[in-house]
PDB file of N, CA and C in Angstrom:
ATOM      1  N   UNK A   1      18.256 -70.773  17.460  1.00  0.00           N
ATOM      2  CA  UNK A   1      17.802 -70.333  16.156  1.00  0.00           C
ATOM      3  C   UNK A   1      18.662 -70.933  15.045  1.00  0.00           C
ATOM      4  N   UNK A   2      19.837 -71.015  15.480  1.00  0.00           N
ATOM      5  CA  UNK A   2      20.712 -71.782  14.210  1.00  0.00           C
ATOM      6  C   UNK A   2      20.396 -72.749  14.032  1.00  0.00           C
ATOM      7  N   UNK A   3      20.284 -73.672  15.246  1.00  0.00           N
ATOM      8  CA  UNK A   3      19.802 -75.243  15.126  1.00  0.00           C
ATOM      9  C   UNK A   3      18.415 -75.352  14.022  1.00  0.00           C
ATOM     10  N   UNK A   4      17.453 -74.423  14.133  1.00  0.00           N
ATOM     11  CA  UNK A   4      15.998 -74.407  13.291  1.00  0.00           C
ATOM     12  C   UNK A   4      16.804 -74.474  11.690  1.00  0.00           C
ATOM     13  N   UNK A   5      17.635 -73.361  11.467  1.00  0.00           N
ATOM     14  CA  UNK A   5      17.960 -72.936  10.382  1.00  0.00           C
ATOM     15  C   UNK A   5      18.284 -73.781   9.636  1.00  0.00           C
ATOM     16  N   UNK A   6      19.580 -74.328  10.317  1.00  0.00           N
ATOM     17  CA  UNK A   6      20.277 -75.874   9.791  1.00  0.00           C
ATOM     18  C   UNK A   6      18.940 -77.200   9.557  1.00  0.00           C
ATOM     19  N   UNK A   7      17.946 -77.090  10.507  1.00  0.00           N
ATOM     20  CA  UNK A   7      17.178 -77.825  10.092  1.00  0.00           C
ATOM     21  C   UNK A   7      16.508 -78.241   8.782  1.00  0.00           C
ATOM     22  N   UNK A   8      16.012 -76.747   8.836  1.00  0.00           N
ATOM     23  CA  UNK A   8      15.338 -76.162   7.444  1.00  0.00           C
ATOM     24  C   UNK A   8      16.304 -76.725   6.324  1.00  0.00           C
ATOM     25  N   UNK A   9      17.466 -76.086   6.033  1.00  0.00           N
ATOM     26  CA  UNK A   9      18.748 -76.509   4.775  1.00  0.00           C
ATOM     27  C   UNK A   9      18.503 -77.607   4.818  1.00  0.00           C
ATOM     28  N   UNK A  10      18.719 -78.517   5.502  1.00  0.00           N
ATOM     29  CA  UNK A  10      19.011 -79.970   5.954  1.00  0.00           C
ATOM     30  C   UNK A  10      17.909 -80.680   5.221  1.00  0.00           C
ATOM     31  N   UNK A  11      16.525 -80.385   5.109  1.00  0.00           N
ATOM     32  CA  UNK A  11      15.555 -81.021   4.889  1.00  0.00           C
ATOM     33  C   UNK A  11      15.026 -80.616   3.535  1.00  0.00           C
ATOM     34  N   UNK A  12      16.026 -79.027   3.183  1.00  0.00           N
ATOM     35  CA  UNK A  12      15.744 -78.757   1.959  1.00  0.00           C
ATOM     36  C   UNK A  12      16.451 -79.497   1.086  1.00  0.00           C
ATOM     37  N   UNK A  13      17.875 -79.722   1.595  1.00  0.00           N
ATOM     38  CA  UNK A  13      18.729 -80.987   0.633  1.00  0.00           C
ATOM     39  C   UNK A  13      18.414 -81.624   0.772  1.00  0.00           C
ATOM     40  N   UNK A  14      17.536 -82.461   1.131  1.00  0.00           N
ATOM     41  CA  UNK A  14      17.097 -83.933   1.080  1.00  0.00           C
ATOM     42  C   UNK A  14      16.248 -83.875   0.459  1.00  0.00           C
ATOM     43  N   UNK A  15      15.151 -82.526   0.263  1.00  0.00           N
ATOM     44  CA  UNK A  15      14.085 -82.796  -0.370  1.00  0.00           C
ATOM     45  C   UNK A  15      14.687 -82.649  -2.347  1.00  0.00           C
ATOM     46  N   UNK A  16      15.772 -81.386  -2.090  1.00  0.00           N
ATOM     47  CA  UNK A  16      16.416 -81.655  -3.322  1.00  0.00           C
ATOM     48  C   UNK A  16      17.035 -82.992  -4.361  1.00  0.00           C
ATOM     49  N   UNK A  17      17.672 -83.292  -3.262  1.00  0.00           N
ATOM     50  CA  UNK A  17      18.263 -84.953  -3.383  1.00  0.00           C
ATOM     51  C   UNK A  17      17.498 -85.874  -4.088  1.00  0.00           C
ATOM     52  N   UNK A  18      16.522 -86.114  -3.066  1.00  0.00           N
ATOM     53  CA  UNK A  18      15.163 -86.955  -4.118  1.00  0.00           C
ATOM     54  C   UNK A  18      14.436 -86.170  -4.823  1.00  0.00           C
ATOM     55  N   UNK A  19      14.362 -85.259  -5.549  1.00  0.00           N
ATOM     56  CA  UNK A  19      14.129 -84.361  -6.618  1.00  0.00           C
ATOM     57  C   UNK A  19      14.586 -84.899  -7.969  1.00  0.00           C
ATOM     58  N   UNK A  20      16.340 -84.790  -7.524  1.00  0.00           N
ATOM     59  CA  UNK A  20      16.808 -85.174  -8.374  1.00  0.00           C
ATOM     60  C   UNK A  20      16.972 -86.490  -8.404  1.00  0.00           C
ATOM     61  N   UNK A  21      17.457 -87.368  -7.705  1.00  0.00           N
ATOM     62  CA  UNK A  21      17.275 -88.699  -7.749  1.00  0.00           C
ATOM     63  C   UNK A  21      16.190 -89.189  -9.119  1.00  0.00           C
ATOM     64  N   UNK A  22      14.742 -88.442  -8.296  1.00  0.00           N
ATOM     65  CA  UNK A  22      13.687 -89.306  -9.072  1.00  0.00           C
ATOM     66  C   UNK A  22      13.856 -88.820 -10.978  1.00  0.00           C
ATOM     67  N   UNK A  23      14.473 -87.796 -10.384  1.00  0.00           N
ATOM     68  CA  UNK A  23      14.641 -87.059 -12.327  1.00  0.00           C
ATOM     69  C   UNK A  23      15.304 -87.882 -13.436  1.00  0.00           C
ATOM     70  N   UNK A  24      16.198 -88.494 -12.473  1.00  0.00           N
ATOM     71  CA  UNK A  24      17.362 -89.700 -13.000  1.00  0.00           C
ATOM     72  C   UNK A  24      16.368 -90.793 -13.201  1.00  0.00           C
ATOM     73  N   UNK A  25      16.216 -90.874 -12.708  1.00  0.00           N
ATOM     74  CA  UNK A  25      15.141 -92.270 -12.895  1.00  0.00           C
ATOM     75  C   UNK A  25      14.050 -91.677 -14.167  1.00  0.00           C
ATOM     76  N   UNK A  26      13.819 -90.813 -14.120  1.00  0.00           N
ATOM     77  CA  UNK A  26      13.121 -90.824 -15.100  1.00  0.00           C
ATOM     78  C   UNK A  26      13.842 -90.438 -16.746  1.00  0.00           C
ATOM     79  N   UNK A  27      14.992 -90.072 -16.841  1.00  0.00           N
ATOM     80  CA  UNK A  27      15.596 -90.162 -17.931  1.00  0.00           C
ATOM     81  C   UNK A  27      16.154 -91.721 -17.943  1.00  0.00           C
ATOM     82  N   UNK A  28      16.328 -92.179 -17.266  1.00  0.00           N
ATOM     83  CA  UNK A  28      16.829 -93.820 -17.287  1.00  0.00           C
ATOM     84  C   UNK A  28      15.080 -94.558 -18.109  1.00  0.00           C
ATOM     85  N   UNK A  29      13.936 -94.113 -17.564  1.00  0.00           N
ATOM     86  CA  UNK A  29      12.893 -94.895 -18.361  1.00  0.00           C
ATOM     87  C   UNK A  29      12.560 -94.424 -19.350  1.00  0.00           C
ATOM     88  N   UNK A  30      12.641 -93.160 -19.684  1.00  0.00           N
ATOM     89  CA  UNK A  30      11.673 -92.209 -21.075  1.00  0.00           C
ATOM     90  C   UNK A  30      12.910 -92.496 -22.269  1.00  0.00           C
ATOM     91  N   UNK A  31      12.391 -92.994 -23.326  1.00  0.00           N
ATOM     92  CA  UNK A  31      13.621 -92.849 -24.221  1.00  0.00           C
ATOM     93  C   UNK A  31      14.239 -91.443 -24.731  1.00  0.00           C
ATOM     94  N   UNK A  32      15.092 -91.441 -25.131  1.00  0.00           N
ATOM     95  CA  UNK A  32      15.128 -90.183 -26.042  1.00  0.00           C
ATOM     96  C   UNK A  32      15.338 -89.011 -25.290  1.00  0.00           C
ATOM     97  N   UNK A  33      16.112 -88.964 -24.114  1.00  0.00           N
ATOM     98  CA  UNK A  33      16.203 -88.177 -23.180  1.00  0.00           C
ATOM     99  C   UNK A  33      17.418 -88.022 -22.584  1.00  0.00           C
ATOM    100  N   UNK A  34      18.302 -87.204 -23.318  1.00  0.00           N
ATOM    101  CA  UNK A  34      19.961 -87.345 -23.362  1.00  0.00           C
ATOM    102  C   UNK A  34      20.447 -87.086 -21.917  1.00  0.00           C
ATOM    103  N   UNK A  35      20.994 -86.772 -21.564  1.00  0.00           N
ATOM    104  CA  UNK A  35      22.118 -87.188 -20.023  1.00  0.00           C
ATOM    105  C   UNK A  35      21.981 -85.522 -19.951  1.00  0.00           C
ATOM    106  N   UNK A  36      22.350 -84.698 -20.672  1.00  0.00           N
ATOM    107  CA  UNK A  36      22.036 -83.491 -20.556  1.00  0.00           C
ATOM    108  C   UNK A  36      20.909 -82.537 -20.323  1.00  0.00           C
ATOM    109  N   UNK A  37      19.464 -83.290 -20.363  1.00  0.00           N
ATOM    110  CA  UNK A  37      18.539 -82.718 -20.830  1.00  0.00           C
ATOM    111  C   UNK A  37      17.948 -81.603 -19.765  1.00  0.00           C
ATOM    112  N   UNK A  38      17.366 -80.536 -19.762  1.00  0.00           N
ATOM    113  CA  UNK A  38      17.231 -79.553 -18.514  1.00  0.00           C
ATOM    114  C   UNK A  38      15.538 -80.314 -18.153  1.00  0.00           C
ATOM    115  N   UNK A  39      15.132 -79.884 -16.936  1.00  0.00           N
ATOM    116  CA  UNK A  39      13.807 -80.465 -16.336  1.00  0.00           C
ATOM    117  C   UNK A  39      12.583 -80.445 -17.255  1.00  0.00           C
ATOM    118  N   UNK A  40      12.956 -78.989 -17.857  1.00  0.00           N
ATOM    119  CA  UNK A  40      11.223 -78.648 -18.887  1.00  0.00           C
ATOM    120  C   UNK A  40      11.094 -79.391 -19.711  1.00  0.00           C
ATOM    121  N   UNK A  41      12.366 -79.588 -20.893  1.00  0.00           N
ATOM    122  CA  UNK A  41      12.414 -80.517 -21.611  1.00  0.00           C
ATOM    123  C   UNK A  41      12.252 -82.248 -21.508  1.00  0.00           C
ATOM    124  N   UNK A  42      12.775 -81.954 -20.236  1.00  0.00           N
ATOM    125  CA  UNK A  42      12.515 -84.054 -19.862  1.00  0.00           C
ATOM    126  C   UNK A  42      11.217 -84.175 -19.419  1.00  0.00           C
ATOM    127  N   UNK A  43      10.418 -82.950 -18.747  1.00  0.00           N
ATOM    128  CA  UNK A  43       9.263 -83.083 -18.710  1.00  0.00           C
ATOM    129  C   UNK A  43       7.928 -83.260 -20.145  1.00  0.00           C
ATOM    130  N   UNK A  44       8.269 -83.012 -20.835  1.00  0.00           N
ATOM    131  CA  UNK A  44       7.548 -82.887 -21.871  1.00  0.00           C
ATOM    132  C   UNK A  44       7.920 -83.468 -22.894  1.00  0.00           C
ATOM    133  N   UNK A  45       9.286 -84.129 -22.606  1.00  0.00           N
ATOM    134  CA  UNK A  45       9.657 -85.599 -23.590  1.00  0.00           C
ATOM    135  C   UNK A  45       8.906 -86.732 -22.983  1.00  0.00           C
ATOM    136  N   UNK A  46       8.880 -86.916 -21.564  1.00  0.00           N
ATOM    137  CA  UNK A  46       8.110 -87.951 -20.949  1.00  0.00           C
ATOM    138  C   UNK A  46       6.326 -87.895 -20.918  1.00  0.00           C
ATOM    139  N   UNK A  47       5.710 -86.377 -21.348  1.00  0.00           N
ATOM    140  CA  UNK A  47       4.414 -86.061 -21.533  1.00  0.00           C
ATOM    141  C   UNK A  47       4.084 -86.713 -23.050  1.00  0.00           C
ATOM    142  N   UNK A  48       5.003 -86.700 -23.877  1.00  0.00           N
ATOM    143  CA  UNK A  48       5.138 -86.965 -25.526  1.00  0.00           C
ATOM    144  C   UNK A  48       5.037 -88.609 -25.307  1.00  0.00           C
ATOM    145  N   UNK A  49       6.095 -89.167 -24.319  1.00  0.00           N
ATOM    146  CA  UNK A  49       6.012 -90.469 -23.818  1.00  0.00           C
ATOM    147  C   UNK A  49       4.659 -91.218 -23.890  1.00  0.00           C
ATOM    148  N   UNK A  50       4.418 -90.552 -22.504  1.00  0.00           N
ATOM    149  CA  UNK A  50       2.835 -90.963 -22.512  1.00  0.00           C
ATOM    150  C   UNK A  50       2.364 -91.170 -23.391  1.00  0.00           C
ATOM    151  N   UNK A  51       1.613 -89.970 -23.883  1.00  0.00           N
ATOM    152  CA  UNK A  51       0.433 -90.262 -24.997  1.00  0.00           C
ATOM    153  C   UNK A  51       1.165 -91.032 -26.561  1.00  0.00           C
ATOM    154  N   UNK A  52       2.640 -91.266 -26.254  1.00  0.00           N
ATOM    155  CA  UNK A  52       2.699 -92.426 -27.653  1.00  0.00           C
ATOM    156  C   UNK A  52       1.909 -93.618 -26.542  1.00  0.00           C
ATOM    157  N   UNK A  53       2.381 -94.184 -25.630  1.00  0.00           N
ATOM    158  CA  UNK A  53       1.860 -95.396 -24.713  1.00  0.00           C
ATOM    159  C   UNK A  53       0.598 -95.444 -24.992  1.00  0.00           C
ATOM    160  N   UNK A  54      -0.292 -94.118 -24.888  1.00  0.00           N
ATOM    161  CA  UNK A  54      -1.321 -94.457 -24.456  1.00  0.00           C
ATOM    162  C   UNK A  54      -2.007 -95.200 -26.646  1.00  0.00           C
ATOM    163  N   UNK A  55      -1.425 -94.396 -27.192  1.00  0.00           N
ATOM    164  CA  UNK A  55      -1.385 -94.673 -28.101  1.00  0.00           C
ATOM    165  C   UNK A  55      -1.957 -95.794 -28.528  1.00  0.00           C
ATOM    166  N   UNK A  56      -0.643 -96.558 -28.039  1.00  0.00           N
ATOM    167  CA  UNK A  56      -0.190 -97.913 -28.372  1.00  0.00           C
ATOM    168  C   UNK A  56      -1.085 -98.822 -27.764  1.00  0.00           C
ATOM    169  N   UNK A  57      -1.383 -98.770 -26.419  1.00  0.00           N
ATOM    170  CA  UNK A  57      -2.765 -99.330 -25.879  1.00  0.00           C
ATOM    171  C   UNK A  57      -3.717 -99.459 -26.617  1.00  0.00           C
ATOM    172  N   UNK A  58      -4.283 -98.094 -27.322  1.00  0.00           N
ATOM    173  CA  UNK A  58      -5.770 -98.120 -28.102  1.00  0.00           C
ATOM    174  C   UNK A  58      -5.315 -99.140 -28.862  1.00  0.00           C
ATOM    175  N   UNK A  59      -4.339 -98.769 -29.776  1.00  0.00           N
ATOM    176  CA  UNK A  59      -4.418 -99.496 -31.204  1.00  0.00           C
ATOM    177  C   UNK A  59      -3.848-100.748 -30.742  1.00  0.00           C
ATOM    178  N   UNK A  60      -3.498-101.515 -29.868  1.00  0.00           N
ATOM    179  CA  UNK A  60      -3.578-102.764 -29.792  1.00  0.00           C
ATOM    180  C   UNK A  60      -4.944-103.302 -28.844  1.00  0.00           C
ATOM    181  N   UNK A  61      -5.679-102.146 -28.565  1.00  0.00           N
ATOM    182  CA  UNK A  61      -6.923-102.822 -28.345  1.00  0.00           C
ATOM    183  C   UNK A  61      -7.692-103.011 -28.823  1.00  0.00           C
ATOM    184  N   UNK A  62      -8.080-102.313 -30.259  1.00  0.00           N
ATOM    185  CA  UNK A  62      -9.151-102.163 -31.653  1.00  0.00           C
ATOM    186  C   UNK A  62      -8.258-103.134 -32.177  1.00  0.00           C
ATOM    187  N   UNK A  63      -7.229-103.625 -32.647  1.00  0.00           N
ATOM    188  CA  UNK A  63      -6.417-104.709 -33.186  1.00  0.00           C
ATOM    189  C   UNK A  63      -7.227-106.308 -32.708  1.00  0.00           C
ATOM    190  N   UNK A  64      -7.315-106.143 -31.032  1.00  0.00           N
ATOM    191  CA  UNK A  64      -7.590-107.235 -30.232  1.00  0.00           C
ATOM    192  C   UNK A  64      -8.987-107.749 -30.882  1.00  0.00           C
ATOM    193  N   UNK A  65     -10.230-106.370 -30.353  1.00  0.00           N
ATOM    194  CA  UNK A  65     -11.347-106.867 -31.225  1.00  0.00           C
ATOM    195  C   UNK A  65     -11.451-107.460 -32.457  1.00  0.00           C
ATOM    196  N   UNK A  66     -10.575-106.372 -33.267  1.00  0.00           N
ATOM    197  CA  UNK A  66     -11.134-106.966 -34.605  1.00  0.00           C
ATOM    198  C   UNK A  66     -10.531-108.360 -34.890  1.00  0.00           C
ATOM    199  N   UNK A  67      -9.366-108.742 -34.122  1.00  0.00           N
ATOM    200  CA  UNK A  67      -8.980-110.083 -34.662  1.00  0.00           C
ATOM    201  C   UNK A  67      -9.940-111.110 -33.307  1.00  0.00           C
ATOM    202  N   UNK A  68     -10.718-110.633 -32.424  1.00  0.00           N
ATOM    203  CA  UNK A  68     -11.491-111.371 -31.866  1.00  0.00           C
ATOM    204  C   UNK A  68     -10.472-112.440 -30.911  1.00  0.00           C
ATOM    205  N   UNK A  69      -9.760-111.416 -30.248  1.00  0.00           N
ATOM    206  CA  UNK A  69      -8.975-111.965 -29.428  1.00  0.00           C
ATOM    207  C   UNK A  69      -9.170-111.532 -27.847  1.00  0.00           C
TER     208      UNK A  69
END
C-alpha cells in the first residue's frame, strides 16, 4: 500500500512540475507579465494577449485588401 501511495505523490509532482514549468514558459512569451505574477492574473494577461493578436491579424488583413495586396 505504501508503494501505491508513493506512486500517486510521485506522479502528482511531476504532474505539478510541468504545471509549472509550462507557466514559466508562458510568462517568458506574454508580455507584461512580471516574475511575480499569481496564475489568475497570468491567465487573463495572456487572454488580453490574445485578443490584442487576434486584433492585429484583422487589421492587417482589411489593411491587405484595401491596399490590394
Amino acid at each position: 500500500m505504501a508503494k501505491r501511495s508513493f506512486l500517486v505523490l510521485r506522479k502528482k509532482r511531476s504532474f505539478q512540475f510541468l504545471v509549472n514549468r509550462k507557466l514559466r514558459e508562458l510568462k517568458n512569451i506574454v508580455p507584461g507579465s512580471p516574475v511575480g505574477t499569481d496564475v489568475d492574473t497570468l491567465l487573463h494577461t495572456t487572454a488580453e494577449y490574445i485578443c490584442y493578436l487576434e486584433l492585429q491579424v484583422l487589421v492587417l488583413r482589411r489593411l491587405s485588401l484595401i491596399c490590394g495586396v
